[in-house]
Protein backbone atom coordinates (compact mmCIF):
# COMPACT_ATOMS: atom_id res chain seq x y z
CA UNK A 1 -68.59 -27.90 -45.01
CA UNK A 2 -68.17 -28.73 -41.26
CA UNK A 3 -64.81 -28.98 -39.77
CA UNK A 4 -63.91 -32.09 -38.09
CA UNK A 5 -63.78 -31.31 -33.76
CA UNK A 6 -60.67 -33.11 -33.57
CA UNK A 7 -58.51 -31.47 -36.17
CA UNK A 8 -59.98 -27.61 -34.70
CA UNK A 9 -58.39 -28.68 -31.17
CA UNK A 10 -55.40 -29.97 -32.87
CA UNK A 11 -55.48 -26.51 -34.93
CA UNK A 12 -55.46 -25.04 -31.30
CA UNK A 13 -52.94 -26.75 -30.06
CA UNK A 14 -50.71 -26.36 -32.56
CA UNK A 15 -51.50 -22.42 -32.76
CA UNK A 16 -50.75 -22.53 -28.53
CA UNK A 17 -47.49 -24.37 -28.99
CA UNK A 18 -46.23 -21.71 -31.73
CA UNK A 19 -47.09 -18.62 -29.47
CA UNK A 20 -45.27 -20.89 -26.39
CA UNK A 21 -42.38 -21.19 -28.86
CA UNK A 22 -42.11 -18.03 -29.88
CA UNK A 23 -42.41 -16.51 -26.34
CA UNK A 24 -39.12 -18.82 -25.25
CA UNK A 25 -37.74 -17.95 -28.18
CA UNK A 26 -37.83 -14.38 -27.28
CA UNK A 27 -36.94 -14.76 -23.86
CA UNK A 28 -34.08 -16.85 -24.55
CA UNK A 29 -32.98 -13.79 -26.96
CA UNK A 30 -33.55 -11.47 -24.17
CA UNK A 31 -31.34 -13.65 -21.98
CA UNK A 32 -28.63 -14.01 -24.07
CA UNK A 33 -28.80 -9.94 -24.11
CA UNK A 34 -27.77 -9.54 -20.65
CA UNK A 35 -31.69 -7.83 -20.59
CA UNK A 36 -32.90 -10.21 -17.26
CA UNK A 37 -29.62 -10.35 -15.65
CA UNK A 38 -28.57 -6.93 -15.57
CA UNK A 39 -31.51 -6.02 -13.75
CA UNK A 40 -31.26 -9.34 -11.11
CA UNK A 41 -30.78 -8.68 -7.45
CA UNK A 42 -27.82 -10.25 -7.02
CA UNK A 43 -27.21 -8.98 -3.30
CA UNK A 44 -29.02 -7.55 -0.76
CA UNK A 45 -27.94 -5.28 2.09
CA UNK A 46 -30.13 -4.26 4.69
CA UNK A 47 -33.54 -2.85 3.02
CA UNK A 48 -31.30 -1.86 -0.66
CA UNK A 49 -31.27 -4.45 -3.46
CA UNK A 50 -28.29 -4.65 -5.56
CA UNK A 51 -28.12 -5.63 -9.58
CA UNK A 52 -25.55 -7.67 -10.94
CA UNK A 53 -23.86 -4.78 -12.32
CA UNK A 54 -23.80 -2.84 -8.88
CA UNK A 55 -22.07 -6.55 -7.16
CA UNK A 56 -19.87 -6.44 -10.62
CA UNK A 57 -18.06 -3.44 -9.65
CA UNK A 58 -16.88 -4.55 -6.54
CA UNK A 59 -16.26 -8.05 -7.85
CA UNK A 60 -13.88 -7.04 -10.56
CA UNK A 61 -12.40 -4.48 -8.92
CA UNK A 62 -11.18 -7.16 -6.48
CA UNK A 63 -10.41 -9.70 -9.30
CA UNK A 64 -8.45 -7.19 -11.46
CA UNK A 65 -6.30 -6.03 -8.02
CA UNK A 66 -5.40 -9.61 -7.50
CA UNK A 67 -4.82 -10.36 -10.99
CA UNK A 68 -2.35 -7.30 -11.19
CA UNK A 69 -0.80 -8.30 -8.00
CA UNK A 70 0.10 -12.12 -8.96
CA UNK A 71 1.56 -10.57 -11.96
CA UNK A 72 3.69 -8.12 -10.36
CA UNK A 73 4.70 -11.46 -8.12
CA UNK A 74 5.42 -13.12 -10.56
CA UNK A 75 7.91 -11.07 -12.75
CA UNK A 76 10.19 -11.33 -9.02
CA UNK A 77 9.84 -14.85 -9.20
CA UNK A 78 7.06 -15.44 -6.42
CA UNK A 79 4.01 -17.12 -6.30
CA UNK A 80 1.30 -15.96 -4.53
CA UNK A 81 -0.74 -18.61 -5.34
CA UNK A 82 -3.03 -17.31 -8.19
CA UNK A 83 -2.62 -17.91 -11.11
CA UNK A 84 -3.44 -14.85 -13.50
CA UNK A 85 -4.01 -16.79 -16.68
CA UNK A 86 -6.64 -18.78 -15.33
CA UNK A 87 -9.98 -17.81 -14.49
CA UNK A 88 -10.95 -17.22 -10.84
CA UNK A 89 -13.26 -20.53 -10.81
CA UNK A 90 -10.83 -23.24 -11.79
CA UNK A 91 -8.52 -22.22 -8.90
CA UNK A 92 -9.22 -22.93 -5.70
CA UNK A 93 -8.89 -20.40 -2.57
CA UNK A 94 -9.24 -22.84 -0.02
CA UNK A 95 -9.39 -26.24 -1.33
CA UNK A 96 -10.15 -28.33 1.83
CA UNK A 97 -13.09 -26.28 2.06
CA UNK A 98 -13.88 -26.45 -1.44
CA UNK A 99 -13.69 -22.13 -1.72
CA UNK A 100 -12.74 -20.88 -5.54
CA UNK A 101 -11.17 -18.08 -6.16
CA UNK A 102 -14.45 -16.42 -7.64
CA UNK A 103 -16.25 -17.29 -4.34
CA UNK A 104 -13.52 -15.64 -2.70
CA UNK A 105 -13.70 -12.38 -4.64
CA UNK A 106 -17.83 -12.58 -4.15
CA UNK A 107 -17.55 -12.41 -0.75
CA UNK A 108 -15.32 -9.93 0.15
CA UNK A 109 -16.99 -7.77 -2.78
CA UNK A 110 -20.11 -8.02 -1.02
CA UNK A 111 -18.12 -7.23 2.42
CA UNK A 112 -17.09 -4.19 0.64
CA UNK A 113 -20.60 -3.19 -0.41
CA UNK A 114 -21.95 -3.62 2.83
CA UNK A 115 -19.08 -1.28 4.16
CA UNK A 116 -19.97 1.12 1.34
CA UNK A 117 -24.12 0.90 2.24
CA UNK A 118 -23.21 1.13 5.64
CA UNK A 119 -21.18 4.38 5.78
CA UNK A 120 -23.67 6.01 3.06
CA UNK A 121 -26.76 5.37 5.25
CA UNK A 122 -25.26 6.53 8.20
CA UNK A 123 -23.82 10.01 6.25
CA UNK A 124 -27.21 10.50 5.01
CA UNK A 125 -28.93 10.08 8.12
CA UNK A 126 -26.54 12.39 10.08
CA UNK A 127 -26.84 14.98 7.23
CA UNK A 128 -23.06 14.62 5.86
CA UNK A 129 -22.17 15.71 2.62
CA UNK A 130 -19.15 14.86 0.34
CA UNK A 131 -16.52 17.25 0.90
CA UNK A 132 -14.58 19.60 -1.96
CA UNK A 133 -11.85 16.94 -2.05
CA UNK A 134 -14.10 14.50 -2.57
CA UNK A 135 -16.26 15.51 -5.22
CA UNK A 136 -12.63 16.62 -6.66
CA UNK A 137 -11.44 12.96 -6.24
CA UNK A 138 -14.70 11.88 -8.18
CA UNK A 139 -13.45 14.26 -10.98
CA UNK A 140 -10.46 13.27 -10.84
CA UNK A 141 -11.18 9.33 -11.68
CA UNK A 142 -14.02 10.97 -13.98
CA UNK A 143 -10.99 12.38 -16.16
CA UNK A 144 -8.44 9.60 -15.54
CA UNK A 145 -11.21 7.55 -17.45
CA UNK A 146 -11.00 9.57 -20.42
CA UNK A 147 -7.30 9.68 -20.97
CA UNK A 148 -7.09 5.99 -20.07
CA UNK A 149 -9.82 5.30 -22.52
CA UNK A 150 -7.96 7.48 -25.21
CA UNK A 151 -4.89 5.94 -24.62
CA UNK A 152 -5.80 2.34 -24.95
CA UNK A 153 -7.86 3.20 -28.19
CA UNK A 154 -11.14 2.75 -27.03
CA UNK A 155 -14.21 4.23 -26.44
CA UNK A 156 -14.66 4.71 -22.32
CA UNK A 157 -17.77 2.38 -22.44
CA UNK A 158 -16.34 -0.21 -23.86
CA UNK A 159 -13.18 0.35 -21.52
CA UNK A 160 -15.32 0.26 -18.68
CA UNK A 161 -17.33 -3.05 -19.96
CA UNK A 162 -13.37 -4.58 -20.20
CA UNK A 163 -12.75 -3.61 -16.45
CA UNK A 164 -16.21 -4.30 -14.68
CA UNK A 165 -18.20 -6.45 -16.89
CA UNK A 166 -20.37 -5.92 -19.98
CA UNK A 167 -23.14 -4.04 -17.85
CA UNK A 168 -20.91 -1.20 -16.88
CA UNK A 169 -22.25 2.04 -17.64
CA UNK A 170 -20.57 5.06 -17.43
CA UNK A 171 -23.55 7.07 -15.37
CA UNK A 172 -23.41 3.81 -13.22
CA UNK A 173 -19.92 3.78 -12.59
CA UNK A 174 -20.23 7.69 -11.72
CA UNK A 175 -23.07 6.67 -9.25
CA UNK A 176 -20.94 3.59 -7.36
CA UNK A 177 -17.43 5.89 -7.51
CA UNK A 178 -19.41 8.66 -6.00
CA UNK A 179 -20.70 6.17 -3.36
CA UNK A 180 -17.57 4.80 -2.56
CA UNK A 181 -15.65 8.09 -2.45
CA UNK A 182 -18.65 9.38 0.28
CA UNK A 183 -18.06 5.90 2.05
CA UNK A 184 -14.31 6.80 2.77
CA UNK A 185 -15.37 10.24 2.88
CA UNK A 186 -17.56 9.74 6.00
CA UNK A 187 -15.63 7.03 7.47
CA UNK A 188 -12.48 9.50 7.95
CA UNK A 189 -14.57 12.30 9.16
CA UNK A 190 -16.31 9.42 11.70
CA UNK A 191 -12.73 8.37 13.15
CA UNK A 192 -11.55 11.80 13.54
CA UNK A 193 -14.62 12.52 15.71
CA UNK A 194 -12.83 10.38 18.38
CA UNK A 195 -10.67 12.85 20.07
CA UNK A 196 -8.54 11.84 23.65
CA UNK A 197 -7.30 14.28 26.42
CA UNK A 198 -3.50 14.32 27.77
CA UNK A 199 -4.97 11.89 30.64
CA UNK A 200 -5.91 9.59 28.29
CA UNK A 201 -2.77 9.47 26.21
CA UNK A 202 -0.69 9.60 28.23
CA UNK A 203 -2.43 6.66 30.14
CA UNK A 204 -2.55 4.45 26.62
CA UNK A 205 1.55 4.97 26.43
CA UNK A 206 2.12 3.90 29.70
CA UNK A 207 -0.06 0.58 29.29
CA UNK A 208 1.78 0.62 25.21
CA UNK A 209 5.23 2.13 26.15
CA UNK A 210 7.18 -0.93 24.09
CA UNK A 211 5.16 0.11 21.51
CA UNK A 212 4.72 3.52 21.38
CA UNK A 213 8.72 4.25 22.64
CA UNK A 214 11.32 4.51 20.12
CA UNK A 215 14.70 2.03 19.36
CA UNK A 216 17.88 2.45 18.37
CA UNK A 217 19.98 -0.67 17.30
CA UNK A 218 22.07 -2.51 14.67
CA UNK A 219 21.56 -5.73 13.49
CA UNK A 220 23.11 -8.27 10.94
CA UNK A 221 21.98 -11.54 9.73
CA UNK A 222 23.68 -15.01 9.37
CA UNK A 223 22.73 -17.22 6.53
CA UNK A 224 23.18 -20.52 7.13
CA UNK A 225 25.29 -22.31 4.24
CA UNK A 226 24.04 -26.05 2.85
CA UNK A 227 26.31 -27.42 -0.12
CA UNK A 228 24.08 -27.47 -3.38
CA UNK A 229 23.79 -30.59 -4.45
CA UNK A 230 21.96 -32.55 -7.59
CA UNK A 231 21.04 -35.49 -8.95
CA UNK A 232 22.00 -37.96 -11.60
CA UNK A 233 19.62 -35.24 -13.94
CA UNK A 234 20.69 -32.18 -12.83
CA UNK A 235 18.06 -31.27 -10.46
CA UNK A 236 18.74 -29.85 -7.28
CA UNK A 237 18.29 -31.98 -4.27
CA UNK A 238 16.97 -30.83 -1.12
CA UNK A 239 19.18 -30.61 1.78
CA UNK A 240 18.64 -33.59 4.50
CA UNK A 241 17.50 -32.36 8.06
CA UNK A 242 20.48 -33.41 9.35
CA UNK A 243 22.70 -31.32 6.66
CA UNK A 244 20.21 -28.30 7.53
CA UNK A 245 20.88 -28.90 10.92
CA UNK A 246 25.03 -28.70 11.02
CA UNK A 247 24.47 -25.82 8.80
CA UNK A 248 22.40 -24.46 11.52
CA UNK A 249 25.00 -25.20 14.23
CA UNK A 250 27.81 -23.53 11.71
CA UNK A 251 25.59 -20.15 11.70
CA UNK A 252 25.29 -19.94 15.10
CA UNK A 253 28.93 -20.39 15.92
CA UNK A 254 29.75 -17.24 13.39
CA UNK A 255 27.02 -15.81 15.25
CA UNK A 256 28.31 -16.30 18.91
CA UNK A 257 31.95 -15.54 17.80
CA UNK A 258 30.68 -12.39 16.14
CA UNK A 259 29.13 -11.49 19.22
CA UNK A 260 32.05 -12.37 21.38
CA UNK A 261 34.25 -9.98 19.03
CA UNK A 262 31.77 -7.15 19.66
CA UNK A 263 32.24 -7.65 23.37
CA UNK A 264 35.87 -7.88 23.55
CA UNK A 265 35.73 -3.82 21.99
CA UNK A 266 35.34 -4.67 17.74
CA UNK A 267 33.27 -2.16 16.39
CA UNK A 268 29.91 -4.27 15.28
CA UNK A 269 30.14 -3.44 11.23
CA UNK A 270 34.05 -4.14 11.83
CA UNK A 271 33.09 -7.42 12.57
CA UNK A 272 30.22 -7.74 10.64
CA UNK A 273 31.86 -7.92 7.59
CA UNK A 274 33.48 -11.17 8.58
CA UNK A 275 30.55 -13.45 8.97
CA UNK A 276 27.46 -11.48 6.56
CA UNK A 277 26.68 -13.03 3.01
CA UNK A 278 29.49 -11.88 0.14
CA UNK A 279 26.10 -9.33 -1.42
CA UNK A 280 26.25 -7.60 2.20
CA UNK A 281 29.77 -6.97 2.62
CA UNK A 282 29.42 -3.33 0.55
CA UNK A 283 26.71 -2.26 2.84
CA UNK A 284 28.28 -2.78 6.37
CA UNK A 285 31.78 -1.31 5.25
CA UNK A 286 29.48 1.74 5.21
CA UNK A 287 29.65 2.80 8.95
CA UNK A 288 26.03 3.23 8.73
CA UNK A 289 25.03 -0.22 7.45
CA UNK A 290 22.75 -1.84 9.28
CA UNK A 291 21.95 0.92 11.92
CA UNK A 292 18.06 1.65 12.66
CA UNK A 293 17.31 4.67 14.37
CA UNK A 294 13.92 5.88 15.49
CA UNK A 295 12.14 2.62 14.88
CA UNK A 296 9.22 2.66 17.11
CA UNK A 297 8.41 -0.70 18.87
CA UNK A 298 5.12 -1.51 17.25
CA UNK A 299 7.66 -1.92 13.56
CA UNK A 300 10.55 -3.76 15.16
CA UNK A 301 11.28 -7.25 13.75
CA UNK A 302 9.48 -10.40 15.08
CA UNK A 303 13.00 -12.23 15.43
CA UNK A 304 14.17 -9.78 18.22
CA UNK A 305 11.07 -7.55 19.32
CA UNK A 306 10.71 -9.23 22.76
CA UNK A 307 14.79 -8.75 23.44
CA UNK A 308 14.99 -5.46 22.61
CA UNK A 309 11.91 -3.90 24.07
CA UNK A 310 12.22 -5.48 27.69
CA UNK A 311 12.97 -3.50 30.19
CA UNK A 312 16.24 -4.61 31.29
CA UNK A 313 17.62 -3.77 28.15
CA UNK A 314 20.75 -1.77 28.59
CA UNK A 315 22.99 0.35 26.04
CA UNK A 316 25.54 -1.82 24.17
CA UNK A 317 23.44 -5.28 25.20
CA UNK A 318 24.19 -7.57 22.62
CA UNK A 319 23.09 -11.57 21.54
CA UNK A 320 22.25 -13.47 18.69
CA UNK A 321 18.46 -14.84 18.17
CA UNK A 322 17.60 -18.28 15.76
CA UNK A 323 15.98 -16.88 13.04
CA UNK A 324 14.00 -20.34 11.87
CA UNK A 325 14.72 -22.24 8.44
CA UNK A 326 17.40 -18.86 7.51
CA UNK A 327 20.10 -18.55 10.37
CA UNK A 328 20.95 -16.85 12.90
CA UNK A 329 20.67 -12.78 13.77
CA UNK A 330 23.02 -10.61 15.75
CA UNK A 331 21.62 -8.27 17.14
CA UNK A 332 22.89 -4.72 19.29
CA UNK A 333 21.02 -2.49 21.43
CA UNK A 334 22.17 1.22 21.37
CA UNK A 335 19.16 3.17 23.07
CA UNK A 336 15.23 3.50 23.52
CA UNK A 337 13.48 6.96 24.37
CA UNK A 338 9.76 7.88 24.19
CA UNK A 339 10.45 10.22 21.62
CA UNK A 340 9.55 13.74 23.28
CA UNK A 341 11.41 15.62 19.99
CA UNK A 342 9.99 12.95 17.34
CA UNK A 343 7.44 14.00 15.29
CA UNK A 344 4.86 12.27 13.16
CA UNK A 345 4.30 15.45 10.69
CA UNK A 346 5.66 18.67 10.00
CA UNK A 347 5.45 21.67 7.07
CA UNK A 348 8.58 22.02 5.53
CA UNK A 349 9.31 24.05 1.97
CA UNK A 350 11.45 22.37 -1.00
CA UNK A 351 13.44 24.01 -3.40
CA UNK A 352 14.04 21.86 -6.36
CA UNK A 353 17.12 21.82 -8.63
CA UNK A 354 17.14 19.22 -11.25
CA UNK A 355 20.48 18.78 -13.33
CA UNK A 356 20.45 18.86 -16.90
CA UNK A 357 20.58 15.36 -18.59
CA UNK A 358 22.59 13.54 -21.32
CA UNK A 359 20.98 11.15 -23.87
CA UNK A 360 22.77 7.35 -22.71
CA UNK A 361 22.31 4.09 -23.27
CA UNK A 362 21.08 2.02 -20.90
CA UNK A 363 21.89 -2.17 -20.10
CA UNK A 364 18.81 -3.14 -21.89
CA UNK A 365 20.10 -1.04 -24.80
CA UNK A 366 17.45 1.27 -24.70
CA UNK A 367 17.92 5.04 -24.57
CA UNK A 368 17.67 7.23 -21.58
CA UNK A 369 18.03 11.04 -20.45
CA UNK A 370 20.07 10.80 -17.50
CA UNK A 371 22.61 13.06 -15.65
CA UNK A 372 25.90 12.61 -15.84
CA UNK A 373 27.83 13.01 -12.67
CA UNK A 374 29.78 16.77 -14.29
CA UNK A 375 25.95 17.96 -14.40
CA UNK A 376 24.78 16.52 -11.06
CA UNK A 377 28.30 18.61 -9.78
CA UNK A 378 26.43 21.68 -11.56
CA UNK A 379 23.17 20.96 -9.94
CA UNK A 380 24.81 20.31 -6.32
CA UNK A 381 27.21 23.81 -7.00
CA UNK A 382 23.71 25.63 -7.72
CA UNK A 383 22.02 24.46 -4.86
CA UNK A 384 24.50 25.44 -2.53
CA UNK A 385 24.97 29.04 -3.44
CA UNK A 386 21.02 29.32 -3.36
CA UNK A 387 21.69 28.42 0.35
CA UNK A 388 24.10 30.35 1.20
CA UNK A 389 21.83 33.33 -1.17
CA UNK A 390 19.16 32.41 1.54
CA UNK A 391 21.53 32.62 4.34
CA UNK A 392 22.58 37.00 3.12
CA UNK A 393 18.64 37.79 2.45
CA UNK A 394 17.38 37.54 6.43
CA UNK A 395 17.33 32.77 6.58
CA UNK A 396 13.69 33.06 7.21
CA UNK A 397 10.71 31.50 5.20
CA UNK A 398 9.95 34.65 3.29
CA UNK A 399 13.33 34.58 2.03
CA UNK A 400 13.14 30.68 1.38
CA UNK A 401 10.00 31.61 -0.79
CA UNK A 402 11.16 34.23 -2.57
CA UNK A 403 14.05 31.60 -3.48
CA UNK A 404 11.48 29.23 -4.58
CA UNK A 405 9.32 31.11 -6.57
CA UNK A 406 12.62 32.41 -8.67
CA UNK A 407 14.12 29.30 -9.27
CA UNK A 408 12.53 26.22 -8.49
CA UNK A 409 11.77 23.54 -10.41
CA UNK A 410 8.88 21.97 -8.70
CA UNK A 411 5.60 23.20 -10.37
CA UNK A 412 3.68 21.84 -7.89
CA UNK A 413 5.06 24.03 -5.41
CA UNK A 414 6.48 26.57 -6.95
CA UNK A 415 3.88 29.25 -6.61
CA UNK A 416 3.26 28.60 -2.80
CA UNK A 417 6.31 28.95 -1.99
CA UNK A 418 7.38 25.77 -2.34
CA UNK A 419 5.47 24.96 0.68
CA UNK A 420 4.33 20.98 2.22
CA UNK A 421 2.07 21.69 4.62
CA UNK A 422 1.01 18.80 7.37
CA UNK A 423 3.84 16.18 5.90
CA UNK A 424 3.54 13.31 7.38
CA UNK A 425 7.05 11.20 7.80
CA UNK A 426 5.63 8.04 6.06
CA UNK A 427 4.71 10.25 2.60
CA UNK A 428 7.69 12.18 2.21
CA UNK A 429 10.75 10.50 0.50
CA UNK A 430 13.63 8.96 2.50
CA UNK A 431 16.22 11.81 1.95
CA UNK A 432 13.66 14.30 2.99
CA UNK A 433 12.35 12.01 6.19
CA UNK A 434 15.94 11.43 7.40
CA UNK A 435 16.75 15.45 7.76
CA UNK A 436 13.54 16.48 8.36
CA UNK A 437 12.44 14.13 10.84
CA UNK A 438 15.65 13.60 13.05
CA UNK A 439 15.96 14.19 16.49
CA UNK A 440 16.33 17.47 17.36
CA UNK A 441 15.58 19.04 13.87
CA UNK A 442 14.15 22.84 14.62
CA UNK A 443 12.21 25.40 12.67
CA UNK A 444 14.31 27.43 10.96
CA UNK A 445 16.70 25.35 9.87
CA UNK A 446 17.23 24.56 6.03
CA UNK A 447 19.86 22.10 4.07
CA UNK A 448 21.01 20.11 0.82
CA UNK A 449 19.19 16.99 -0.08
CA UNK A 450 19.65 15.18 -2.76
CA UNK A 451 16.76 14.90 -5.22
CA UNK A 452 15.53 11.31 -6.98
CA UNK A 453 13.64 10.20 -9.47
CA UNK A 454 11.04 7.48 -9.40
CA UNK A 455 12.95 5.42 -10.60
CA UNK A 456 15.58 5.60 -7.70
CA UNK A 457 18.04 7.65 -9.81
CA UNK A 458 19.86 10.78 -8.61
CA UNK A 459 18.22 13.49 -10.98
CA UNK A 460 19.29 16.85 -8.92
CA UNK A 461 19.10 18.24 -5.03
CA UNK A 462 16.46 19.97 -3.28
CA UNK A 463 16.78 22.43 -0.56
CA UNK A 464 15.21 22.11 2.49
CA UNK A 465 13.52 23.93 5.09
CA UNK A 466 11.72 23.57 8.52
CA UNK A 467 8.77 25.82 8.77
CA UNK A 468 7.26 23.71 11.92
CA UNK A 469 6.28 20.64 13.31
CA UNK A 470 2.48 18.91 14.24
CA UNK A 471 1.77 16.38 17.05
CA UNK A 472 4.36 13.88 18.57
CA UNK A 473 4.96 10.82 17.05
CA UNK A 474 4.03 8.73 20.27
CA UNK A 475 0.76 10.98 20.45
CA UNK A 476 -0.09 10.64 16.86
CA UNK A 477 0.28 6.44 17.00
CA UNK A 478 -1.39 6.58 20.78
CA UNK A 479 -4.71 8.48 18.98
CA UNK A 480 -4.75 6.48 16.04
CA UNK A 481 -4.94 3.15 17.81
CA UNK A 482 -7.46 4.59 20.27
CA UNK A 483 -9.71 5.80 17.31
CA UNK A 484 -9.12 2.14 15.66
CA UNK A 485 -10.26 0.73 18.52
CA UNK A 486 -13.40 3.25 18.99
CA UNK A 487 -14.27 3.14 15.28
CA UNK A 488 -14.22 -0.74 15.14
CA UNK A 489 -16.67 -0.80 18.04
CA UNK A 490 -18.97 1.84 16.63
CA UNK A 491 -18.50 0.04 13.25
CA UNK A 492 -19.20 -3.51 14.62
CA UNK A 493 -22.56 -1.92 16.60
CA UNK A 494 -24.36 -0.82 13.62
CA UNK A 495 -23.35 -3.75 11.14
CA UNK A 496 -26.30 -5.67 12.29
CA UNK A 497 -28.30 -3.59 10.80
CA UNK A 498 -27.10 -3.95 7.62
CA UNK A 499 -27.79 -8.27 7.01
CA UNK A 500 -25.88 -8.39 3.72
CA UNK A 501 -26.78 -11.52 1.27
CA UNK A 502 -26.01 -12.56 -1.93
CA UNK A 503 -28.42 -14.09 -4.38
CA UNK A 504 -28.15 -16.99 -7.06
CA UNK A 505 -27.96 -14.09 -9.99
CA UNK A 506 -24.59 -13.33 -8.65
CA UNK A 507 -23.25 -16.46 -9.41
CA UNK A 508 -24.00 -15.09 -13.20
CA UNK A 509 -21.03 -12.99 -12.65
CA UNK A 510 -18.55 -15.74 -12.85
CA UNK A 511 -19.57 -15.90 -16.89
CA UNK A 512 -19.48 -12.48 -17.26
């Protein structure tokens, strides 16, 4: 029996259409895996491609900062502007130009790749290789992984799916961390290799002297006052610009009588107490409310940079400056110097003495270990006499170690001695910045801090002492801008060779 012609092709076409089925069918399962867009190119930089995974990193990274930041905003009652519980697309960045949040944190994570391409290439090409702190850094996050892992009760795979996306690997995360951590690595070691002689710093401070010089001063501000009003509802109304405007013209009267007061021979925190906000009153009764010393001119204040740095400026000079939409800010001049016996960093050795603690309840009604002030008496009585111990045994650093490794309680230091070596003043804590860094402070000498917690809380007293100190502080801010300046130039020269792009797969990562 012969088989009709028409009803073979049909048979054909039919069998073709079911293999065409099944192929989509596959490929849509394959899709739905992740399979095809895991291994995408979803950036390019220079001659490297980039998956979706690789751009992921990066991309989350950024989201999950921003994310945590808003949050952290928001429990102090400010808006940043993103909104956490929405997802990066439905909020817009810039919405003139029609820029989502998610195309916000694609670009700059594919800025922050080609930084990371950039300064590998050029490491490998000149032959650099990760230093020990850097492959101990690697470890470091290696481990943190673990225990965060462990504590959040989940395997680190699918911890690190949670954080960078579902194609996070672990031996991929490795890989990019490792990058990254050679990236900063190299980029250090680059800026360092811009070094300056005396003729050239000394040249950058005098074209940067209100900068680089140092300021002594005390200053105050004036609130201005508008009567809180509402309406029929309860809402608060805005002030009118005219009521802003008498308030305005009320500050600045306290202001200029203030200032008169302080000219006629009234101490400034005497009469500072008169004319600050009710919350400020405690803090200027304190005779050192309110006083700055050592600010360097590059960190003064906006409002009153340009009065205090000019060079007329003379000791006691006095004024109050507009401070827009707030009040008004008085303002006292008291010295400026370039800082020939400031330091930026020095190596100093602690002695820690923590005070025994008391189980108390705290405002929230939860229960806390805290000090009482009879055992912070204790800690401050022991402390001393380990001073004056140090004092009888020769006031040296051998005998400040000796102390140290008897009876400190800092295990971090402990068995060196209790030594910080290369301290810079930003790093250390406030008590230990204001003795160690003051004017005039000399190796040799040692003192009674007190000791606190991170939580702000008085929790014992530490001893101090001076073992030496590194460069200048106007030297150290003089190289560092130099080597800014040199690095951004070497940095800017090379980009071009680095053409970074992003393909369509990375718009995948928005559905991630």
């Amino acid at each position: 029996m012969r088989t009709n012609q028409n009803e073979k092709s049909k048979a054909k076409l039919y069998w073709a259409i079911g293999i065409i089925a099944a192929v989509l069918a596959a490929a849509l399962l394959i899709w739905n895996s992740g399979i095809f867009v895991k291994g995408s190119t979803a950036a390019t930089v220079g001659d490297k491609e980039y998956s979706v995974a690789e751009v992921g990193y990066f991309y989350e990274t950024i989201k999950n900062n921003t994310v945590s930041q808003a949050r952290t905003y928001a429990s102090m009652g400010i808006d940043m502007g993103y909104d956490p519980d929405l997802s990066p697309q439905e909020q817009f960045y810039n919405e003139e130009e029609g820029v989502t949040y998610a195309d916000y944190f694609l670009d700059n994570a594919l800025l922050q790749l080609q930084n990371v391409t950039i300064l590998c290439s050029e490491a490998e090409a000149e032959g650099y290789t990760l230093s020990e702190e850097g492959q101990q850094s690697i470890q470091e996050n290696i481990d943190a992984l673990s225990d965060v892992s462990l504590q959040s009760g989940v395997s680190e795979s699918a911890y690190l799916k949670a954080v960078y996306g579902k194609f996070m690997t672990k031996s991929l995360f490795k890989d990019i961390l490792g990058q990254a951590i050679l990236a900063q690595d190299y980029s250090n070691a680059k800026a360092e290799s811009f070094t300056y002689s005396d003729d050239e710093l000394d040249k950058y401070y005098a074209d940067n002297a209100d900068d680089l010089d140092q300021y002594e001063y005390r200053s105050c501000y004036i609130n201005y006052e508008v009567e809180t009003k509402t309406d029929d509802e309860g809402n608060p109304v805005e002030a009118t610009e005219e009521e802003t405007e008498a308030a305005m013209g009320e500050a600045k009267k306290k202001a200029d009588q203030m200032v008169e007061e302080i000219q006629g021979g009234t101490a400034f925190n005497d009469a500072a107490v008169h004319y600050v906000a009710e919350e400020s009153v405690e803090t200027y009764k304190d005779e050192e409310g309110g006083l700055v010393t050592g600010a360097m001119g590059n960190s003064l204040p906006s409002t009153f940079k340009d009065w205090i740095t000019s060079g007329s400026r003379q000791d006691g000079d006095i004024t109050s400056i507009e401070v827009e939409g707030t009040g008004y800010c008085v303002v006292q001049f008291l010295g400026r110097d370039k800082g020939e016996n400031s330091y930026q960093t020095a190596s100093y050795r602690n002695l820690l003495v923590l005070a025994e603690t008391t189980a108390t309840t705290a405002e929230d009604g939860t229960e806390v270990e805290q000090p009482t002030q009879e055992q912070l008496d204790a800690a401050k009585e022991q402390a001393d006499a380990l001073l004056e111990q140090w004092k009888e045994n020769g006031k040296d650093a051998d005998a400040f170690a000796a102390l140290v490794q008897d009876n400190s309680d800092d295990g971090e230091t402990v068995d060196n001695g209790g030594l910080n070596e290369d301290a810079d003043r930003s790093a250390v804590s406030a008590q230990v910045q204001k003795w160690l860094f003051k004017e005039g402070r000399k190796p040799g000498q040692a003192t009674v801090v007190e000791y606190t917690d991170a939580t702000g809380t008085v929790a014992g007293y530490q001893l101090l002492f001076a073992e030496s100190f590194g460069e200048l502080r106007w030297r150290s801010q003089a190289t560092l801008n130099l080597r800014s300046a040199d690095y951004d130039k070497w940095y800017e020269g090379i980009q071009e060779n680095y053409p970074a792009e992003l393909t369509d797969a990375a718009k995948t990562l928005f559905d991630l």
